[in-house]
N, C-alpha and C. Protein backbone atom coordinates (compact mmCIF):
# COMPACT_ATOMS: atom_id res chain seq x y z
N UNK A 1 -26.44 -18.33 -29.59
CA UNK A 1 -25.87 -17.01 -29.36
C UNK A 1 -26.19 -16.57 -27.95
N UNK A 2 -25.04 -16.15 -27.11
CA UNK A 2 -25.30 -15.65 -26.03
C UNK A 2 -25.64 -14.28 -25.62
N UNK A 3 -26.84 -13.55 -25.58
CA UNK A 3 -26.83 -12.18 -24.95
C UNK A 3 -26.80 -11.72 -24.35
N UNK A 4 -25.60 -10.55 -24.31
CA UNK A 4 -25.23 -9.92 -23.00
C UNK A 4 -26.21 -8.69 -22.50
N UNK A 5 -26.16 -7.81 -21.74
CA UNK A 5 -26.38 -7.22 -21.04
C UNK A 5 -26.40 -5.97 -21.97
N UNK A 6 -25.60 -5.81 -22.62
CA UNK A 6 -24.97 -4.44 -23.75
C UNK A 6 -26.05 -4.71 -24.46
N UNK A 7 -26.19 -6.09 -25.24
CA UNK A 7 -26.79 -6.45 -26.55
C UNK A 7 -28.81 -5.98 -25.85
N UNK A 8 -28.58 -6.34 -24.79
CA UNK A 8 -30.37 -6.60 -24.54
C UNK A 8 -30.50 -4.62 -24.06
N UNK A 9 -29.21 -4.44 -23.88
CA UNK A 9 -29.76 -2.48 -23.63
C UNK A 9 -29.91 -2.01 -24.76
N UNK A 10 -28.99 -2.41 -25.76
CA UNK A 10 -29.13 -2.02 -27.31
C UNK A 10 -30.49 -2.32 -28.20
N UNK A 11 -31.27 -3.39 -27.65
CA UNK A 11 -32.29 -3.40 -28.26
C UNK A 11 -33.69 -3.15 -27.41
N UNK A 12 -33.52 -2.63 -26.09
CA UNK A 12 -34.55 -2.11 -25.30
C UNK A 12 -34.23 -0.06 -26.52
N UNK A 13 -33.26 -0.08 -26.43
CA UNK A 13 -33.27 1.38 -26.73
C UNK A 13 -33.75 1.15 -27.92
N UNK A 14 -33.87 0.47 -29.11
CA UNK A 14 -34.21 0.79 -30.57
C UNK A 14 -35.52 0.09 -30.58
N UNK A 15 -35.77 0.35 -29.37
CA UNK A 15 -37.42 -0.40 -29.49
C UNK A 15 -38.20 -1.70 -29.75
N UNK A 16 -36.90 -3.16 -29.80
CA UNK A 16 -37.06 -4.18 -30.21
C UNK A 16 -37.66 -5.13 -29.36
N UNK A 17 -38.54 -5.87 -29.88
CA UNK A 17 -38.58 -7.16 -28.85
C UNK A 17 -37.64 -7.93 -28.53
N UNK A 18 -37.63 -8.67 -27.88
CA UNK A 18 -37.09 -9.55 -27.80
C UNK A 18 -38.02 -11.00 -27.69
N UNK A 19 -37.21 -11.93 -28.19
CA UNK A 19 -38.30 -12.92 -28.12
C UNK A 19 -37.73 -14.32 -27.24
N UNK A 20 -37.97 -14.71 -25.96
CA UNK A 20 -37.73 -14.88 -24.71
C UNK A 20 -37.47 -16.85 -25.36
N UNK A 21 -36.91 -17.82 -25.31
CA UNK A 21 -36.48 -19.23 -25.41
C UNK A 21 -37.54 -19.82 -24.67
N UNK A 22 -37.89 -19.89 -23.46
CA UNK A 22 -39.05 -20.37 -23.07
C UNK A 22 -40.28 -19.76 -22.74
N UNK A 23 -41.44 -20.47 -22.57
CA UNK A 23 -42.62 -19.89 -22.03
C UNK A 23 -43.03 -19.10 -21.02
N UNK A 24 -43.79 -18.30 -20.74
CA UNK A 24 -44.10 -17.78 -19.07
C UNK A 24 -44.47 -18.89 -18.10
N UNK A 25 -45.06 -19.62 -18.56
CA UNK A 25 -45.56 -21.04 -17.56
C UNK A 25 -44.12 -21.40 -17.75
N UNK A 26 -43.36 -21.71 -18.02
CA UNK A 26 -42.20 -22.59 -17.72
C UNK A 26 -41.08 -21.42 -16.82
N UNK A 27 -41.20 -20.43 -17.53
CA UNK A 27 -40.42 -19.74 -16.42
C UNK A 27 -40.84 -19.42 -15.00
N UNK A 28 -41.83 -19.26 -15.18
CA UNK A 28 -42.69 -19.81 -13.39
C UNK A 28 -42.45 -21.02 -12.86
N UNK A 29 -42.09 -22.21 -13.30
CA UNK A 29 -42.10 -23.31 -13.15
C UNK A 29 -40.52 -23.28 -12.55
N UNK A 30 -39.71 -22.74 -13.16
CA UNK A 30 -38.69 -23.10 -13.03
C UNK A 30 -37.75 -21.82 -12.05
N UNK A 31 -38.74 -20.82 -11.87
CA UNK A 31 -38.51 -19.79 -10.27
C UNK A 31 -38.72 -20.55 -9.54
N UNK A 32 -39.67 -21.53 -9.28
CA UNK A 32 -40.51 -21.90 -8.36
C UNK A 32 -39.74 -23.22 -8.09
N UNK A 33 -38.71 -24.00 -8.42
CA UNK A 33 -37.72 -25.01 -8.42
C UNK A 33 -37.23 -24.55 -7.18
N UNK A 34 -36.33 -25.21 -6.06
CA UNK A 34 -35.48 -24.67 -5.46
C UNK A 34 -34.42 -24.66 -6.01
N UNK A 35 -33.41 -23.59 -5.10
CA UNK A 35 -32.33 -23.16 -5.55
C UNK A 35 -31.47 -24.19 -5.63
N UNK A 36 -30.28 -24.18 -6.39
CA UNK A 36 -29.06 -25.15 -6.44
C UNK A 36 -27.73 -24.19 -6.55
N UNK A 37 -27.17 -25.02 -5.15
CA UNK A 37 -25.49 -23.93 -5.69
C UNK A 37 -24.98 -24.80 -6.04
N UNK A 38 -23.65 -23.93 -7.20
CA UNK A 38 -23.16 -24.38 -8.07
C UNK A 38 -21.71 -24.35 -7.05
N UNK A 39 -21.15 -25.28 -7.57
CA UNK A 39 -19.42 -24.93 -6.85
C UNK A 39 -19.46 -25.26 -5.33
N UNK A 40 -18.65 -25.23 -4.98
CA UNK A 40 -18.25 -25.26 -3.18
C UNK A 40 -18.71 -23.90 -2.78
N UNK A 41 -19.46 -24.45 -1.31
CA UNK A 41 -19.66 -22.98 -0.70
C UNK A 41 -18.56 -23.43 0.30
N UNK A 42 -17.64 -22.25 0.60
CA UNK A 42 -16.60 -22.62 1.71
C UNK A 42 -17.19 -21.11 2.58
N UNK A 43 -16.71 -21.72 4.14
CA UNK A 43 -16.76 -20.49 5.00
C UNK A 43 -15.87 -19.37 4.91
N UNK A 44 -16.27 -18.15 5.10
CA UNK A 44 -15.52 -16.78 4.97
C UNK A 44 -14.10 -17.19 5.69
N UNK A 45 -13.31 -16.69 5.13
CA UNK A 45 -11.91 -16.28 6.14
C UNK A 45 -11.80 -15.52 7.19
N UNK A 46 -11.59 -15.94 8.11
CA UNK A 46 -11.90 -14.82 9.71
C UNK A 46 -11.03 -13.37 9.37
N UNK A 47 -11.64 -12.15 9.49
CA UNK A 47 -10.95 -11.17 9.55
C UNK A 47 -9.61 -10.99 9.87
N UNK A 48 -8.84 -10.14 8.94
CA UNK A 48 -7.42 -10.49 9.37
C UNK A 48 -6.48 -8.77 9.34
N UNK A 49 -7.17 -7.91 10.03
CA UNK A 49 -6.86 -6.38 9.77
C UNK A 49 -5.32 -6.21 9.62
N UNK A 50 -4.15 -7.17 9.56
CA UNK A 50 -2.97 -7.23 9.19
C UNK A 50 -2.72 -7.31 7.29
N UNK A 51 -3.95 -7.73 7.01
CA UNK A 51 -3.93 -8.80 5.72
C UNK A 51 -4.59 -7.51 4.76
N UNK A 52 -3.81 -7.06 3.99
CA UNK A 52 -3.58 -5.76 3.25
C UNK A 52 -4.92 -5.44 2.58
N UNK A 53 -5.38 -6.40 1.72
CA UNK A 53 -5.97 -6.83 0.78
C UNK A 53 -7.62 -6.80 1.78
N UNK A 54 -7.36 -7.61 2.56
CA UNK A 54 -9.18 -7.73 3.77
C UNK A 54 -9.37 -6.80 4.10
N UNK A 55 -8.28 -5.83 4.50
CA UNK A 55 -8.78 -4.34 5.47
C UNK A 55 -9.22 -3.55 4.30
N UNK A 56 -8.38 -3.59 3.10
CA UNK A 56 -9.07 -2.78 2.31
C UNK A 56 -10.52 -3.35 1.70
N UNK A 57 -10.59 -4.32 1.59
CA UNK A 57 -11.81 -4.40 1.25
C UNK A 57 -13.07 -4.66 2.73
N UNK A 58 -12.43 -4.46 3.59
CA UNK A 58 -13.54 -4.18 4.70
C UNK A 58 -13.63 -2.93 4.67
N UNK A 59 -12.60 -1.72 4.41
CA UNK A 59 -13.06 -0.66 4.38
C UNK A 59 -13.96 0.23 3.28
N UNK A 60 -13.70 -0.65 2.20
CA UNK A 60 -14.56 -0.83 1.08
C UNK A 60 -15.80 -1.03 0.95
N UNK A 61 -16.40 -1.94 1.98
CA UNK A 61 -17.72 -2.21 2.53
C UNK A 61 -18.41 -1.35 3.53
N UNK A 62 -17.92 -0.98 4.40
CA UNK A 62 -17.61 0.14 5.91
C UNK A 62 -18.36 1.04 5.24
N UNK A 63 -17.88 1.79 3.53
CA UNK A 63 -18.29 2.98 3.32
C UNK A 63 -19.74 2.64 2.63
N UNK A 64 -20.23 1.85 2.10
CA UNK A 64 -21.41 1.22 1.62
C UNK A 64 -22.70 0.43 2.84
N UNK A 65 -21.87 0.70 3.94
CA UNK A 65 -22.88 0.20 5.25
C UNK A 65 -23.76 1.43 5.63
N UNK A 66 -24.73 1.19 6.02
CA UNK A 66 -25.95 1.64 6.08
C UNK A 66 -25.71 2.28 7.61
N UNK A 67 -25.00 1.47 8.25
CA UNK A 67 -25.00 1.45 9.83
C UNK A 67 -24.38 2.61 10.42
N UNK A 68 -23.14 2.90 9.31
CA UNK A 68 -22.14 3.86 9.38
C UNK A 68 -21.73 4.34 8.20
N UNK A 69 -22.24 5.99 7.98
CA UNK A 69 -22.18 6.44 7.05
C UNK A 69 -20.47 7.04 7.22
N UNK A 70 -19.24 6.48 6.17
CA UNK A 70 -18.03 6.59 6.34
C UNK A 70 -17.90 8.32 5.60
N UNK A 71 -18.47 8.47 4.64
CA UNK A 71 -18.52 10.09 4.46
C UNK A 71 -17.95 11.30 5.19
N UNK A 72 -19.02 10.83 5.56
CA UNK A 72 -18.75 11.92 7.32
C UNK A 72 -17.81 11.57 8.30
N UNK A 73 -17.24 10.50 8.08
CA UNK A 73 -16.14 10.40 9.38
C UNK A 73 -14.85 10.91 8.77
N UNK A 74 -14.66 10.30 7.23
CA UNK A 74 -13.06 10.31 6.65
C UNK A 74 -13.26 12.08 6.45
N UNK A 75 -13.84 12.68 6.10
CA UNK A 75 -14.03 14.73 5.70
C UNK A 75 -14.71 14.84 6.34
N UNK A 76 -14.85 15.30 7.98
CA UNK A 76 -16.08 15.83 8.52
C UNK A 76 -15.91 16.81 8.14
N UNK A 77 -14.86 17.52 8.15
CA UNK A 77 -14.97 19.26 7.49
C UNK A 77 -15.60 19.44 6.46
N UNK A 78 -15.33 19.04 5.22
CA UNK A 78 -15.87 18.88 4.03
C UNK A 78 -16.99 18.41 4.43
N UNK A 79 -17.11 17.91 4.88
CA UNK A 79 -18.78 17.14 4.73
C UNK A 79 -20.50 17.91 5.15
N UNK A 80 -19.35 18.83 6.04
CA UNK A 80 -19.93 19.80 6.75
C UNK A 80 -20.38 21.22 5.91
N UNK A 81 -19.31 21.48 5.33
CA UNK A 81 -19.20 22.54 4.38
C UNK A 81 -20.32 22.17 3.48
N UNK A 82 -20.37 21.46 2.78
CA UNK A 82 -20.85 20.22 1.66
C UNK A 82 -22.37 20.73 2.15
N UNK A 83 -22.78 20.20 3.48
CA UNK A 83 -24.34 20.25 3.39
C UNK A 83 -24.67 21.52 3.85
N UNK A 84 -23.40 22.94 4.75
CA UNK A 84 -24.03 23.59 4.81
C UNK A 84 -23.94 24.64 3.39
N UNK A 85 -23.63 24.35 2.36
CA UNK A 85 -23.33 25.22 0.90
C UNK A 85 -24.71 24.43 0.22
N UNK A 86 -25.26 23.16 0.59
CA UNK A 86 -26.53 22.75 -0.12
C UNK A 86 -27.51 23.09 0.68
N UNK A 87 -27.26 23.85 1.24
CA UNK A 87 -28.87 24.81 2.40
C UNK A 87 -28.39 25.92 1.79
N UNK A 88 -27.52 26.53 1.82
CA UNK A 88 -27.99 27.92 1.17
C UNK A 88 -28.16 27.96 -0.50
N UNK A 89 -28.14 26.44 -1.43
CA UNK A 89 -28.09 26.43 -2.25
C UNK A 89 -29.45 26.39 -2.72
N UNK A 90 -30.09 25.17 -2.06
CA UNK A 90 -31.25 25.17 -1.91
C UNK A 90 -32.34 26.64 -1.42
N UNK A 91 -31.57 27.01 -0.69
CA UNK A 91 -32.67 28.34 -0.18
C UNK A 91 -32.70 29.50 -1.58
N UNK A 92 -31.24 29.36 -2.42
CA UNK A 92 -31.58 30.03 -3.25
C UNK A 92 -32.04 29.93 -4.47
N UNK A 93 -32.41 28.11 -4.63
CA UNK A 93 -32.88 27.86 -5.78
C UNK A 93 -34.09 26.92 -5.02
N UNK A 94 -35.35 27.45 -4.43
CA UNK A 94 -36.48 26.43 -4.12
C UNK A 94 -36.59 24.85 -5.23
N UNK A 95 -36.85 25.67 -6.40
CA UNK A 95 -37.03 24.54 -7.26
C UNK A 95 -36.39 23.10 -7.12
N UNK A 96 -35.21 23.21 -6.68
CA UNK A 96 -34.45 21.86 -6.57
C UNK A 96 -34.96 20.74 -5.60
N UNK A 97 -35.70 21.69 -4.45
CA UNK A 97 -36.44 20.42 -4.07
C UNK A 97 -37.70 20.10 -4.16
N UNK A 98 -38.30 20.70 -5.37
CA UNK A 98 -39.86 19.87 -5.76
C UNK A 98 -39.64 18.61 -6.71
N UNK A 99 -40.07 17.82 -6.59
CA UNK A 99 -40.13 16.68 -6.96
C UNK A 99 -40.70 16.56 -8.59
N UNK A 100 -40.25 16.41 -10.04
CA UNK A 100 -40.60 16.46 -11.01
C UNK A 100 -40.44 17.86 -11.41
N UNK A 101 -39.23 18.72 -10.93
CA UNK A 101 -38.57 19.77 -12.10
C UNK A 101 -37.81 19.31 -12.40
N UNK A 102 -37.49 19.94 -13.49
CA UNK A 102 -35.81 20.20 -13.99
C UNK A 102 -34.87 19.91 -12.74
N UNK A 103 -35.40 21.18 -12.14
CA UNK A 103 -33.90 21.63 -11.07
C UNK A 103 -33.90 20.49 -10.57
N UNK A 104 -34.81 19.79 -9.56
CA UNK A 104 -34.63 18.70 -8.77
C UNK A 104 -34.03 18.07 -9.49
N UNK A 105 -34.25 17.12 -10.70
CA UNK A 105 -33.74 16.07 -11.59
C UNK A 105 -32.47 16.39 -11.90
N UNK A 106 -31.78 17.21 -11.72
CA UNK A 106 -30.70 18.01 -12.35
C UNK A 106 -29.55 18.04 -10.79
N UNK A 107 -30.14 18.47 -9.66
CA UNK A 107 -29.34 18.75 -8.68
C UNK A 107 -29.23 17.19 -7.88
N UNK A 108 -30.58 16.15 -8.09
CA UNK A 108 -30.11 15.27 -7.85
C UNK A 108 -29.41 14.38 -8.68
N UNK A 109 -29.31 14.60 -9.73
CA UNK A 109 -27.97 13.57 -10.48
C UNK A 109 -26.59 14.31 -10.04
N UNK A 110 -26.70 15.72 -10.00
CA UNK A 110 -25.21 16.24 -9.50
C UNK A 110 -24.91 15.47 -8.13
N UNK A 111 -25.78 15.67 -7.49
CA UNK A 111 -25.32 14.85 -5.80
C UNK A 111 -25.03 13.65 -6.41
N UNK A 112 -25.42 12.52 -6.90
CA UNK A 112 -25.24 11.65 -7.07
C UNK A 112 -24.05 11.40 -7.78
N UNK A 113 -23.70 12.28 -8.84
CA UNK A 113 -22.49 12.35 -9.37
C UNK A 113 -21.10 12.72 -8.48
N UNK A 114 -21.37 13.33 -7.30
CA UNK A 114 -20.53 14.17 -6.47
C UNK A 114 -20.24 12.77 -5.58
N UNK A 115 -21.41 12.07 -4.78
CA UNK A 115 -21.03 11.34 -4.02
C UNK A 115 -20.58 9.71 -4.65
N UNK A 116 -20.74 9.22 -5.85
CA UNK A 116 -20.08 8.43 -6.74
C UNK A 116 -18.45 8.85 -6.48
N UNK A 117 -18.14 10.42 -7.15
CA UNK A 117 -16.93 10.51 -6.97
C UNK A 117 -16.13 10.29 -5.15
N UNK A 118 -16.75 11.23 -4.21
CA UNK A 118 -16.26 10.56 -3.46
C UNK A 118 -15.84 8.99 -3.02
N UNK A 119 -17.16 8.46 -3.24
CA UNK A 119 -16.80 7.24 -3.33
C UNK A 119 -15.63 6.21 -3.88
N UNK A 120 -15.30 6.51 -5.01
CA UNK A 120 -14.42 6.02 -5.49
C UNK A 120 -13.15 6.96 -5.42
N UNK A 121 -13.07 7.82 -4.80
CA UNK A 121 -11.70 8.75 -4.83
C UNK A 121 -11.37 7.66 -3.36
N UNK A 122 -12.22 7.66 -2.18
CA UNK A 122 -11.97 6.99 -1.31
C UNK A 122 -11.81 5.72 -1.42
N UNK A 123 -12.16 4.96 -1.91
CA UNK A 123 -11.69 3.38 -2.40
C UNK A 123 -10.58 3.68 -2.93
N UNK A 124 -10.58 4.14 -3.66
CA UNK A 124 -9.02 4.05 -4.78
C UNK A 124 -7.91 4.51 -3.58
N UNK A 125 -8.34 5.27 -3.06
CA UNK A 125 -7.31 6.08 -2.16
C UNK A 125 -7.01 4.76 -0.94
N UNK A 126 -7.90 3.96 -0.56
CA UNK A 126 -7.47 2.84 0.22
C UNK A 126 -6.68 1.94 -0.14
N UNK A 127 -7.36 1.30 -1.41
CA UNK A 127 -6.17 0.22 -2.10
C UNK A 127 -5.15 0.94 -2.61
N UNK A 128 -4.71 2.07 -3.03
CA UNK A 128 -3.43 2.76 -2.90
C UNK A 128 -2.22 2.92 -2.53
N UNK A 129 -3.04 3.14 -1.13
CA UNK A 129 -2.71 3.30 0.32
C UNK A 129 -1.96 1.53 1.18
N UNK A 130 -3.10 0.99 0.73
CA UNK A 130 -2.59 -0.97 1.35
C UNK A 130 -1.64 -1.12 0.26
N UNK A 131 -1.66 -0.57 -0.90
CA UNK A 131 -0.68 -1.23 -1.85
C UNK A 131 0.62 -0.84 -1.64
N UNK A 132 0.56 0.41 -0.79
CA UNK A 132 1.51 1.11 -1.04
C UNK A 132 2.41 0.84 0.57
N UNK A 133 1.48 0.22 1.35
CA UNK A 133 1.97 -0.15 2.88
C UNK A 133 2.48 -1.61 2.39
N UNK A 134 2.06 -2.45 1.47
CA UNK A 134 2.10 -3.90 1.29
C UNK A 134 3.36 -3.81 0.69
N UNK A 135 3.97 -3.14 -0.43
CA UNK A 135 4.95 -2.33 -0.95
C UNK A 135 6.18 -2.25 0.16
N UNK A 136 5.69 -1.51 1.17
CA UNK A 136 7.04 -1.18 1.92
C UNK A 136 7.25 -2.60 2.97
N UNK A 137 6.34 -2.75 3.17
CA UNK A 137 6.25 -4.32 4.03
C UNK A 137 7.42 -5.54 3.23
N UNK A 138 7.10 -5.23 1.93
CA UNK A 138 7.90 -6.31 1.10
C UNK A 138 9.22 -5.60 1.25
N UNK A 139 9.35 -4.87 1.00
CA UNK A 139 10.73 -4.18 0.84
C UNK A 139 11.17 -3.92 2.03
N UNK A 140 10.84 -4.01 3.01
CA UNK A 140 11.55 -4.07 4.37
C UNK A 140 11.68 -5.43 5.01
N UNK A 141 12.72 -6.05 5.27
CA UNK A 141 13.31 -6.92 5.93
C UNK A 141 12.67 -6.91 7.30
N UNK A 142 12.76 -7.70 8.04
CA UNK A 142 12.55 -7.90 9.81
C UNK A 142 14.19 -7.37 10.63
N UNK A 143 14.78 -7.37 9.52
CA UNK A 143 16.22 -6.58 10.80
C UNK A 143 16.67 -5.46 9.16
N UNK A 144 17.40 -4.46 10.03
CA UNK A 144 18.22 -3.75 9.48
C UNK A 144 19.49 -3.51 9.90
N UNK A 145 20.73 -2.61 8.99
CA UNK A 145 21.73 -2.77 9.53
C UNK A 145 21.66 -1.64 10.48
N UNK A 146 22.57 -2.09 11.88
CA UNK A 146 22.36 -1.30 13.00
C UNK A 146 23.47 0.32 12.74
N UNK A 147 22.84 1.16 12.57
CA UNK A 147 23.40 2.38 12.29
C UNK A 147 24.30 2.56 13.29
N UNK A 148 24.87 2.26 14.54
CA UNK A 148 25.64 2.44 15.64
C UNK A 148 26.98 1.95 14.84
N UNK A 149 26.91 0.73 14.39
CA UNK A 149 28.53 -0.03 14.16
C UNK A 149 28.36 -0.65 12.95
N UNK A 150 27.30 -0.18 12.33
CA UNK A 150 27.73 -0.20 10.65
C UNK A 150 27.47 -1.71 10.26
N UNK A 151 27.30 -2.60 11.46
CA UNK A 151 26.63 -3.99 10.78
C UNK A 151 28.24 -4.75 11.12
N UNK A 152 29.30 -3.89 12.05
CA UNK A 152 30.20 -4.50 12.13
C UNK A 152 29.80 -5.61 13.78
N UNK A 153 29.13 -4.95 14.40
CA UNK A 153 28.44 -5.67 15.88
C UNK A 153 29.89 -5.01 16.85
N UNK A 154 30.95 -4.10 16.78
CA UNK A 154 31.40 -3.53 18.12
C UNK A 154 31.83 -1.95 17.21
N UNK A 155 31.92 -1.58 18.12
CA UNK A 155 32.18 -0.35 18.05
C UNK A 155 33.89 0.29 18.78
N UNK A 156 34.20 1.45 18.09
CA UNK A 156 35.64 1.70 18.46
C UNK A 156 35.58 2.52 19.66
N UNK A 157 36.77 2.37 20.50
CA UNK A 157 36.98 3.17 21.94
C UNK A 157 38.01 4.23 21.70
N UNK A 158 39.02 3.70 20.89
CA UNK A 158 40.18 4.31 20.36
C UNK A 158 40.10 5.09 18.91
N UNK A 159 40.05 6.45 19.14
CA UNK A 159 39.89 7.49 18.30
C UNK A 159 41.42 7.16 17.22
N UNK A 160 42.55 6.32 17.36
CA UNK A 160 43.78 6.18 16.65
C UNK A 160 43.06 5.00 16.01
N UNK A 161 42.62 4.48 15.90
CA UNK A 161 42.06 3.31 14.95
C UNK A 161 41.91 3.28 14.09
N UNK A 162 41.68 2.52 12.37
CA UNK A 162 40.98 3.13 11.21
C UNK A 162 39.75 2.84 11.45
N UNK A 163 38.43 3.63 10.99
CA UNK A 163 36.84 3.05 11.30
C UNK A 163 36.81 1.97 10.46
N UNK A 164 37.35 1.20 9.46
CA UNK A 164 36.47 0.48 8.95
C UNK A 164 37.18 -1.10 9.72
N UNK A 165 38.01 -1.32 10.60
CA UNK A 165 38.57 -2.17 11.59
C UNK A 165 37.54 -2.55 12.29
N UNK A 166 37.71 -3.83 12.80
CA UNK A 166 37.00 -4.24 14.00
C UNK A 166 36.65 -3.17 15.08
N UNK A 167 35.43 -2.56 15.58
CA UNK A 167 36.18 -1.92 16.77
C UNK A 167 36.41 -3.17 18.50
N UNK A 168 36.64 -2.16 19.50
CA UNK A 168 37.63 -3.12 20.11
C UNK A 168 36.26 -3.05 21.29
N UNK A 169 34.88 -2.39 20.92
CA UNK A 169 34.08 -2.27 22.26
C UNK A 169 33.09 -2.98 22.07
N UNK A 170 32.07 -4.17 22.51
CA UNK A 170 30.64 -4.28 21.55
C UNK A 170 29.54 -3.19 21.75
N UNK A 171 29.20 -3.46 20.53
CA UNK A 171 28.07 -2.22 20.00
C UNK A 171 26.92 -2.82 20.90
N UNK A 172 26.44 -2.18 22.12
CA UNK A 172 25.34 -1.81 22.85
C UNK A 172 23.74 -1.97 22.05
N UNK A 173 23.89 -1.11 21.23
CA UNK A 173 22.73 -1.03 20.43
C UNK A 173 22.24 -2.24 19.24
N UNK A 174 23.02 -2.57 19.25
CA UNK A 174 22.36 -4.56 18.57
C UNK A 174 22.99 -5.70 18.85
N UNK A 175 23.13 -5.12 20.66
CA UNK A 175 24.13 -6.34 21.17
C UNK A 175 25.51 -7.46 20.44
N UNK A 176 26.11 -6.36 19.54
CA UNK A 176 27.13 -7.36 18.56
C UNK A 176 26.61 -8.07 17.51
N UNK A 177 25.02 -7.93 17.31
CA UNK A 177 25.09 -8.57 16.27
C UNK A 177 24.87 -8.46 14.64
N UNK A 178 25.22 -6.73 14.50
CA UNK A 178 24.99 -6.24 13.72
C UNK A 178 24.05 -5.82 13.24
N UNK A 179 22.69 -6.28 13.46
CA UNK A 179 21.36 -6.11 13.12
C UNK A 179 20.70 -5.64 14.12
N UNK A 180 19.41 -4.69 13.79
CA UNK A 180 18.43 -4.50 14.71
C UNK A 180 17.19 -4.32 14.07
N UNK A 181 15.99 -4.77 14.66
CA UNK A 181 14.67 -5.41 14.10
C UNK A 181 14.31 -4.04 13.54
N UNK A 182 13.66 -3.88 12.97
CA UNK A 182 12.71 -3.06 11.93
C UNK A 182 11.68 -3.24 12.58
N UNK A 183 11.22 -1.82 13.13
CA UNK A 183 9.69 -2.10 14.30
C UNK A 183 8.98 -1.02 13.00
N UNK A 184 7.64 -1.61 13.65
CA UNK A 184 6.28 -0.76 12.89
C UNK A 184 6.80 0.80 13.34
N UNK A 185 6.37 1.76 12.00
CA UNK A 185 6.46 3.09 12.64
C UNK A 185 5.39 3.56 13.32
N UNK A 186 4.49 2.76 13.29
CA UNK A 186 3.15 3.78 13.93
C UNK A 186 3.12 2.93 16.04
């Protein structure tokens, strides 16, 4: 029988032992083994900030780096607000920052609960966001039809013409060839 993680919380909470397959000397024995990897280790894929999927998950990491707290860059307003509403929150409830009250134990799971949510409002909001750029990427072609001449490639000189005729001039704007590239909007 294999135990999971659920099963061994379920019986830390009802007070159970557990009773461990090998010895303490053998499990020392066998920390003390060197390591073995399992599987191929292959080298990382070089960064590819085009590649929908990498940027989001570099930005995914970005906000979990130590180096650069992303918080504060994506809401500085908010962020600002945020710590100056927890100084006057604090000034009006001392208790929250002694160590072993209520209040403390209480205001720090709320922060913690608060910045969890950010956290994941901002992740979600990235892969969203790439899914939703990766989305239009697919659905956009590299040419479109050239709005000047309708994808006919000339355009009319003669107002007596019918429009949907050849016209008799070439269309300037996709040099005749009906198409014109689809550029990035940004």
């Amino acid at each position: 029988m294999k135990t999971t993680r659920r099963d061994t919380i379920k019986l830390a909470a009802a007070g159970s032992v557990i009773a461990f397959t090998i010895t303490p000397a053998e499990a020392r024995k066998r920390l003390a083994e060197p390591a073995r990897a399992t599987g191929s280790v292959r080298e990382p894929e070089p960064y590819q900030p085009a590649n929908p999927e990498q940027f989001a998950m570099n930005v995914e990491y970005s906000f979990f780096n130590d180096e650069m707290d992303l918080a504060q860059h994506i809401c500085p307003e908010e962020w600002i607000a945020m710590r100056q509403a927890t100084a006057v929150f604090s000034e009006l409830l001392p208790s929250i920052n002694e160590k072993g009250t209520a209040a403390y134990d209480a205001w720090h799971q709320f922060q913690e609960a608060v910045m969890g949510l950010v956290n994941d409002t901002h992740t979600h909001g990235v892969r969203v966001g790439a899914a939703c750029e990766h989305l239009r990427l697919a659905m956009l072609g590299p040419f479109a039809v050239c709005p000047k001449c309708d994808g006919l490639g000339s355009v009319l000189t003669n107002a007596d013409r019918v429009w949907w005729g050849k016209g008799d001039a070439l269309c300037q704007r996709c040099a005749g060839s009906g198409k014109v590239p689809v550029g990035s909007p940004y």
